[in-house]
Protein backbone atom coordinates (compact mmCIF):
# COMPACT_ATOMS: atom_id res chain seq x y z
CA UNK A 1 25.29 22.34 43.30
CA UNK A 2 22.27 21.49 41.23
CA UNK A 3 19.09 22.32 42.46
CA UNK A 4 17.99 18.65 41.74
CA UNK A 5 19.74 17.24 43.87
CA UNK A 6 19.63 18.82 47.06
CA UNK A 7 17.67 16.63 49.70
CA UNK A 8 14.03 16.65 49.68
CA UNK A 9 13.37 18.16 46.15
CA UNK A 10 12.14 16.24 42.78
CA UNK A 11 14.60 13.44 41.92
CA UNK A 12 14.18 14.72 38.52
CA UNK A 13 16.22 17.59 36.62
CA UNK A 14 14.19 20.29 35.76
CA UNK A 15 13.71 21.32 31.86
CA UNK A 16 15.14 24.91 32.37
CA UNK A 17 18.07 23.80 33.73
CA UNK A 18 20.96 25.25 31.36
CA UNK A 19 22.18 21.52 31.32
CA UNK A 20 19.29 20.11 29.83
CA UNK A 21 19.03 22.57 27.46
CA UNK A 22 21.50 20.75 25.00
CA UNK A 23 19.44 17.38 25.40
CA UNK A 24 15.81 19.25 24.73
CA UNK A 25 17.36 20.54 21.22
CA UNK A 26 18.47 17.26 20.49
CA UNK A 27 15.35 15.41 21.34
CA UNK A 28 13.86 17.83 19.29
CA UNK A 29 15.84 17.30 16.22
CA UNK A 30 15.09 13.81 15.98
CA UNK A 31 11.44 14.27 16.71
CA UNK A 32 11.61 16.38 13.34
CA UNK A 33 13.78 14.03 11.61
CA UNK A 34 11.15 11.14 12.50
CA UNK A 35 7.73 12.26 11.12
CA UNK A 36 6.51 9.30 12.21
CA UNK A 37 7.07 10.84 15.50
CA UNK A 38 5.12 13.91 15.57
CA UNK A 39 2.14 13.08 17.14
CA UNK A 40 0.22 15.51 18.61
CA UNK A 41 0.30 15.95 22.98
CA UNK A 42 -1.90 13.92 24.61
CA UNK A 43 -2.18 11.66 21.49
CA UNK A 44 -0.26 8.74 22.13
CA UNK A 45 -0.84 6.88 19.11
CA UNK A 46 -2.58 8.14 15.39
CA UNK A 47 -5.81 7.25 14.29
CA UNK A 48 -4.29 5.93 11.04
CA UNK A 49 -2.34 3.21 13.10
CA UNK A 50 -5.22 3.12 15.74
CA UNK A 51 -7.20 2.05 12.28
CA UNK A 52 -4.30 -0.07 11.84
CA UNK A 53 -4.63 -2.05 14.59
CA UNK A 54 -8.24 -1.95 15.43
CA UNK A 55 -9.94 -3.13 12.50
CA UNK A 56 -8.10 -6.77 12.40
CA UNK A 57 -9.48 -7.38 16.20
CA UNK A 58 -12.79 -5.98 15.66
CA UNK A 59 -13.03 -8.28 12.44
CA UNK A 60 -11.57 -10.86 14.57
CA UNK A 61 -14.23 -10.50 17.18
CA UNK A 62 -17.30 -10.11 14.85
CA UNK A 63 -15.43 -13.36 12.73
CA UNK A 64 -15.66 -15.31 16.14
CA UNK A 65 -18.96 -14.48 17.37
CA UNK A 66 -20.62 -15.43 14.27
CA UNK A 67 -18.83 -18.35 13.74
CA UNK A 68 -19.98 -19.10 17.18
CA UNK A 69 -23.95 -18.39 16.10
CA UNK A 70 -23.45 -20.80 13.06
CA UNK A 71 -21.29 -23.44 15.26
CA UNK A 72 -24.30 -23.54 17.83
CA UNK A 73 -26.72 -23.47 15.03
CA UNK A 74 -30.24 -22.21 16.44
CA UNK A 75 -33.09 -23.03 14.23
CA UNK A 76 -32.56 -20.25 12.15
CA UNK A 77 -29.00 -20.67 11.40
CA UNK A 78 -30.02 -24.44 10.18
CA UNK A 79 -33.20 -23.73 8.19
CA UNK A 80 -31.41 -20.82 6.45
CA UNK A 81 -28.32 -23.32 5.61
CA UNK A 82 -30.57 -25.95 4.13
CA UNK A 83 -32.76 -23.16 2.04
CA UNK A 84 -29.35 -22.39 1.04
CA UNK A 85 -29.05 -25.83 -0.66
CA UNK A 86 -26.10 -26.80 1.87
CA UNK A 87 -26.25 -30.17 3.50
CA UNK A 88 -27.40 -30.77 7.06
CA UNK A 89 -24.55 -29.92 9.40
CA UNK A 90 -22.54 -27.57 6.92
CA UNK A 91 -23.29 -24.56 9.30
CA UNK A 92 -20.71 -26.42 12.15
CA UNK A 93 -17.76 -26.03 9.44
CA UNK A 94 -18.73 -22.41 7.99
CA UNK A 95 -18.92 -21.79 11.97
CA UNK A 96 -15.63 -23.74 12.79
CA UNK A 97 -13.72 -21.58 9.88
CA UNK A 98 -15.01 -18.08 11.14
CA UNK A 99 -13.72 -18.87 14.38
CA UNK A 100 -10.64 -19.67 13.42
CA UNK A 101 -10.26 -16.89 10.93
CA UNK A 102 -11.32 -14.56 13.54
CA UNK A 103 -8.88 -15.82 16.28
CA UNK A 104 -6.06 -15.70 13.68
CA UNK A 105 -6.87 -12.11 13.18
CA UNK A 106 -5.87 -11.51 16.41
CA UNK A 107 -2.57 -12.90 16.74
CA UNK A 108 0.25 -10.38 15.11
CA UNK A 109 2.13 -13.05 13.89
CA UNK A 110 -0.88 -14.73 11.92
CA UNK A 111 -3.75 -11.67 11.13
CA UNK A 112 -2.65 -12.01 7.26
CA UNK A 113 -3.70 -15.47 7.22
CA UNK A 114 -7.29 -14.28 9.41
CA UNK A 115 -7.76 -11.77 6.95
CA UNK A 116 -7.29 -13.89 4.01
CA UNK A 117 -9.70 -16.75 5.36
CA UNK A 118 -11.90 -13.95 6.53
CA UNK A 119 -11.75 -12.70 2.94
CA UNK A 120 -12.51 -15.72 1.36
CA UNK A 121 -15.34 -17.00 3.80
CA UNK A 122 -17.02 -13.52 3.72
CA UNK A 123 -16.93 -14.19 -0.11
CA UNK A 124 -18.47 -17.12 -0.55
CA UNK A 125 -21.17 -16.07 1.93
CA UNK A 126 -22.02 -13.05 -0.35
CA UNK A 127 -22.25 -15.53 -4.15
CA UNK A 128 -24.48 -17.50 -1.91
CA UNK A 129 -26.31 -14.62 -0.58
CA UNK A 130 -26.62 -13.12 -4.15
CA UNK A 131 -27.48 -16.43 -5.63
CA UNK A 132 -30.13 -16.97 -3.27
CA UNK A 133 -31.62 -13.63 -3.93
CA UNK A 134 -31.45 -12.89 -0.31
CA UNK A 135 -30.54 -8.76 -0.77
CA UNK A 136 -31.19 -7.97 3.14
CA UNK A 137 -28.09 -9.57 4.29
CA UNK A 138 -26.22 -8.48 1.94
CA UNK A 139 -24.98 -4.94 2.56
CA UNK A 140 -23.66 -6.23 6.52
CA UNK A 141 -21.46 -9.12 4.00
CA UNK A 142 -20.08 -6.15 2.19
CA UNK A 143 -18.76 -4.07 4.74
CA UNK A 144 -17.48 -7.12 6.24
CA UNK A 145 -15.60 -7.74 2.90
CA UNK A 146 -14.64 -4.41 3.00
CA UNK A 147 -12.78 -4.81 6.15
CA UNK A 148 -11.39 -7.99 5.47
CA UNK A 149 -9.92 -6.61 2.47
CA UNK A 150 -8.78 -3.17 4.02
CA UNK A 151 -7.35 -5.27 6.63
CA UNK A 152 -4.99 -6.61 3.98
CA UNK A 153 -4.40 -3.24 2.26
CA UNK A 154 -3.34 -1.63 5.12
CA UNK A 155 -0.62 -3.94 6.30
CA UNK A 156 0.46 -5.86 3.38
């Protein structure tokens, strides 16, 4: 009788058991035959797909909370908008369009069309940035950009 299952032991067949010796070598095999699979112990998941899957919801969240800034539109928000040369009120939709960029970011089935919106809107913020001479903001825009676009690269 197997050692496993006499009363009052582990439920669960030990890995030097001669029996399981046949399974371990085939596990193995297809670990080998996957390299996908071989991820280090204690690793559960790479740091390419970690990257993979992080950087659409951290986009996503930084999309939302400042489209949530330029929604609520303290002072500073407007008076930068209308030294801008937008129209009174424009920061509600750029605010309304991160938001929804950002929250399609992080839904599986719609994070191309985030990251595309993101892409764009990120854009446009930069020419107007650059055309208003305004260089400080402009290297946080970038990396943002960068993202957006990576974001693409990296699953399309």
């Amino acid at each position: 009788m197997d050692a496993s299952l006499s009363i009052g032991t582990n439920s669960i067949p030990s890995t030097s058991s001669p029996r399981s010796a046949p399974w371990r070598r085939l596990a193995s095999r297809v670990r080998m035959a996957d390299p996908g699979s071989r991820q280090r112990e204690g690793h559960p998941m790479s740091v390419v797909k970690l990257f993979a899957v992080g950087l659409p919801i951290a986009l996503g969240v930084v999309m939302i909370g400042a489209g949530a800034v330029n929604f609520v539109g303290p002072r500073s928000v407007r008076e930068s908008f209308v030294r801008w040369g937008y129209p009174a009120g424009f920061h509600r939709v750029t605010g309304g369009l991160e938001v929804v960029a950002g929250l399609l970011l992080l839904v599986p089935a719609t994070w191309w069309a985030g990251a595309i919106g993101s892409s764009v809107i990120l854009l446009a913020a930069a020419a107007t940035l650059i055309r208003c001479r305004e260089w400080s903001h402009l290297p946080g825009a970038v990396v943002l950009i960068a993202a957006a676009v990576g974001t693409l690269a990296i699953h399309g």
